[in-house]
N, C-alpha and C. Protein backbone atom coordinates (compact mmCIF):
# COMPACT_ATOMS: atom_id res chain seq x y z
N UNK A 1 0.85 -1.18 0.00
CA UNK A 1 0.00 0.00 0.00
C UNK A 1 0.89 1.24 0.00
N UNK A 2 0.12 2.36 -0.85
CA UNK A 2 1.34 3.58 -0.75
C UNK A 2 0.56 4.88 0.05
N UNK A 3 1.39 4.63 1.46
CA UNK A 3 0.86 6.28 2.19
C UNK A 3 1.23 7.06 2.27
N UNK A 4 0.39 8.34 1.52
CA UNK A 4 1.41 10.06 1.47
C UNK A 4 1.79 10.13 2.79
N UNK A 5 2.45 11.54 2.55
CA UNK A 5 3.10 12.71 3.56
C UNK A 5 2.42 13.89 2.85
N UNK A 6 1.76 14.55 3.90
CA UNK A 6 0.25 15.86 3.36
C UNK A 6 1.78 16.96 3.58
N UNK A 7 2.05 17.89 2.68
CA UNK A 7 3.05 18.73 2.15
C UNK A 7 2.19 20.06 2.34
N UNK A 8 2.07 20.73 3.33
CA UNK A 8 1.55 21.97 2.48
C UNK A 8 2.78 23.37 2.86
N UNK A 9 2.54 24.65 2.35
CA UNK A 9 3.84 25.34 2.47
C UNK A 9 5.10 24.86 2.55
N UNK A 10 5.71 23.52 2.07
CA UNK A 10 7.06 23.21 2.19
C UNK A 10 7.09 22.46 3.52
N UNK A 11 6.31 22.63 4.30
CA UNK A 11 5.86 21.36 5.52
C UNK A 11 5.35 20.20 5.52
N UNK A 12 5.96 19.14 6.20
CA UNK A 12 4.94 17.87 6.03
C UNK A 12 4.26 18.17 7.23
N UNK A 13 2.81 18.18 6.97
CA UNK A 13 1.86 18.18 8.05
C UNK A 13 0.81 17.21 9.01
N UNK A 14 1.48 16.19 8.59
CA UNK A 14 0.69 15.20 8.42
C UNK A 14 1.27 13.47 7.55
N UNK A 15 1.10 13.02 8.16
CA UNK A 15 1.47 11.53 7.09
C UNK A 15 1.25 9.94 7.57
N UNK A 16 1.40 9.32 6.75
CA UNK A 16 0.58 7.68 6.52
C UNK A 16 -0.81 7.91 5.97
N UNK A 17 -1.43 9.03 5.11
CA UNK A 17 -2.22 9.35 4.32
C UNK A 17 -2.76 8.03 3.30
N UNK A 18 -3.64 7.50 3.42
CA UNK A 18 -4.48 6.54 2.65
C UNK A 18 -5.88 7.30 1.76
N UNK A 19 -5.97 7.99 2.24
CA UNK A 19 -7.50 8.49 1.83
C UNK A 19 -7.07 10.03 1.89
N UNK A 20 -7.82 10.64 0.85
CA UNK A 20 -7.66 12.54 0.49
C UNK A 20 -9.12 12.07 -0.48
N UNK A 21 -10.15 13.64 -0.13
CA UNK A 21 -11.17 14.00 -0.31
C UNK A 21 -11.08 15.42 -0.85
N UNK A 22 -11.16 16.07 -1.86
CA UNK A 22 -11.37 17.30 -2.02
C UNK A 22 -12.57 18.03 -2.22
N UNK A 23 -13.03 18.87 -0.89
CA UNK A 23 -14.22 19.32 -1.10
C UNK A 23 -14.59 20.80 -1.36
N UNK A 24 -14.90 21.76 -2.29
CA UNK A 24 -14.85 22.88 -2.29
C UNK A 24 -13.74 23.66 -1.63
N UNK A 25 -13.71 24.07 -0.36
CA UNK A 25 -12.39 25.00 -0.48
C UNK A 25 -11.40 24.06 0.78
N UNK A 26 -11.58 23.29 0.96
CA UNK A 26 -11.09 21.86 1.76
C UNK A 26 -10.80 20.85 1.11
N UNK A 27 -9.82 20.48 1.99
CA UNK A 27 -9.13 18.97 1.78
C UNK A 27 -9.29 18.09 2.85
N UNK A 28 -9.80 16.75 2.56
CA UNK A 28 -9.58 15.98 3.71
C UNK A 28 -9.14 14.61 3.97
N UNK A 29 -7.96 14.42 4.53
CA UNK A 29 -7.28 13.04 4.58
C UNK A 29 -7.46 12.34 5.86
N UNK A 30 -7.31 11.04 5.81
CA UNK A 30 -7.24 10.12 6.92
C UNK A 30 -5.73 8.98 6.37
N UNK A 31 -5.46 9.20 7.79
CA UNK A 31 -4.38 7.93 7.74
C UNK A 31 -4.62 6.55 7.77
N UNK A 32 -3.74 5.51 8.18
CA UNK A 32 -3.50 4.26 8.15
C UNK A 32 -4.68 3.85 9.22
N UNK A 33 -4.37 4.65 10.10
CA UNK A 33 -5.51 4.07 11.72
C UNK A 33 -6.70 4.79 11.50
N UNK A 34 -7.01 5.79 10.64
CA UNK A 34 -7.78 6.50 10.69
C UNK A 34 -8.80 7.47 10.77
N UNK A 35 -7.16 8.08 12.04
CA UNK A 35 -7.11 9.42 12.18
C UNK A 35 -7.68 10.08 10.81
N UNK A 36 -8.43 11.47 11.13
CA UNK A 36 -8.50 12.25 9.78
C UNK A 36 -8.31 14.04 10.18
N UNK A 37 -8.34 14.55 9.62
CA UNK A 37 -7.52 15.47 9.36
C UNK A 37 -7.97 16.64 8.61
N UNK A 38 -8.78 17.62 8.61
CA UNK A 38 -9.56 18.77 7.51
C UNK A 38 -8.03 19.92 7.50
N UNK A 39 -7.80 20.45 6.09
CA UNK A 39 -6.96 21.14 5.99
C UNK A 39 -8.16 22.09 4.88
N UNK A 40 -8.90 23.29 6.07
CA UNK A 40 -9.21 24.62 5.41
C UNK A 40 -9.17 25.29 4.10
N UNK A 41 -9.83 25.87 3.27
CA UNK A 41 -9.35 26.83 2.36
C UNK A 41 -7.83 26.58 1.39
N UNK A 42 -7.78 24.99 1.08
CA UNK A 42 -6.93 24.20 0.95
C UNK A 42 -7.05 23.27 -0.24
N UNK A 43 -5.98 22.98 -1.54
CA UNK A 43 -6.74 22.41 -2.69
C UNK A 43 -5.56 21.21 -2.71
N UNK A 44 -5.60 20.12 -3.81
CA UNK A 44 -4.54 19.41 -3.80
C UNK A 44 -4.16 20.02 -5.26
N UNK A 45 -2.48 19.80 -5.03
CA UNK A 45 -2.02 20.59 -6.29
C UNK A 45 -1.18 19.70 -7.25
N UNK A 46 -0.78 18.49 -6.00
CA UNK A 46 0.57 17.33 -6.94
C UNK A 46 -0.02 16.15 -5.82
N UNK A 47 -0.07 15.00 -6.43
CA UNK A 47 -0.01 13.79 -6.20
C UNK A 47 1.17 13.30 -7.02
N UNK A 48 1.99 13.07 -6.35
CA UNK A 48 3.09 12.38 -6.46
C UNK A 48 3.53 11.19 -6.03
N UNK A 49 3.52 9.62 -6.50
CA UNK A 49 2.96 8.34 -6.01
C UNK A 49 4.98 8.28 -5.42
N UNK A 50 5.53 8.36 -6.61
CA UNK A 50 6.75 8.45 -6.55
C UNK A 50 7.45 8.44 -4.90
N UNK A 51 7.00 9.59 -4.60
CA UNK A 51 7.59 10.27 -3.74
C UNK A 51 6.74 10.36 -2.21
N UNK A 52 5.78 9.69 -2.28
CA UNK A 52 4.16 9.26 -1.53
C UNK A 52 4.36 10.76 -0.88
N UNK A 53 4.26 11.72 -1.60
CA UNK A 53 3.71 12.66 -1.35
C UNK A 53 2.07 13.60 -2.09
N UNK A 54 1.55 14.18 -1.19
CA UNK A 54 -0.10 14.80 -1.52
C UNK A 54 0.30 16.39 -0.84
N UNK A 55 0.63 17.10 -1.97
CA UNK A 55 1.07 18.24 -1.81
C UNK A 55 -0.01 19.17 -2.19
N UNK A 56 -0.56 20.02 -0.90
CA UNK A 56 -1.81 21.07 -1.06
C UNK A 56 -0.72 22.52 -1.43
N UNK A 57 -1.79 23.35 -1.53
CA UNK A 57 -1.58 24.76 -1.22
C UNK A 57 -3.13 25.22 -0.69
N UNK A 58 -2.64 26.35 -0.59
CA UNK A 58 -3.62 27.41 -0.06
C UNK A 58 -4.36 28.39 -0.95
N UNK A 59 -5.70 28.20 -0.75
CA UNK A 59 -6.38 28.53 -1.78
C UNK A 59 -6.50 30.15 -2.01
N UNK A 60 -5.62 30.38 -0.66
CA UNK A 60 -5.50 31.92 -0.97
C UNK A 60 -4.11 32.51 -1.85
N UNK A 61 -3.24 31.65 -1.06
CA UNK A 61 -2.04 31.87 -2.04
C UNK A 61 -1.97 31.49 -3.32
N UNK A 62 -2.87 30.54 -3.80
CA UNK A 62 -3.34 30.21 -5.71
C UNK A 62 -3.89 31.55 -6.10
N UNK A 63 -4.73 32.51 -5.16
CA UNK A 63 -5.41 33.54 -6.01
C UNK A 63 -4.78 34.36 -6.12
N UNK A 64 -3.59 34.33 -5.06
CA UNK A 64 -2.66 35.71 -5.20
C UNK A 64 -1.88 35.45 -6.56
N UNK A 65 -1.00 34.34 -6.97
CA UNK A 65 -0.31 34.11 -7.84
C UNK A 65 -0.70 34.81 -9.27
N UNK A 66 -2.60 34.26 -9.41
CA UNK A 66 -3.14 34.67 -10.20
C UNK A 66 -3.12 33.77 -11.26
């Protein structure tokens, strides 16, 4: 089985990620045990299996970029 590491700002925030949900301006993961986890105003930007990383940003810093 492959479990992320939740990446957001250059931080791992989170990890043993099995499950990610993206819901309007939220993200939401649960781990291995099934802890879960809501990350706010938050989108997924890279799934990367490679690297079992699930790298968000911030849905505010996407609008600033433009």
């Amino acid at each position: 089985m492959c479990e992320f590491k939740v990446i957001l700002n250059g931080e791992e925030v989170f990890r043993d990620v099995v499950y990610a949900k993206a819901d309007d301006e939220k993200v939401l993961v649960r781990d291995v045990i099934g802890e879960t986890r809501e990350f706010p105003s938050c989108r997924i930007i890279i799934v990367d299996v490679n690297n079992a990383q699930l790298i968000l940003a911030s849905s505010k810093a996407l609008k600033q970029r433009g």
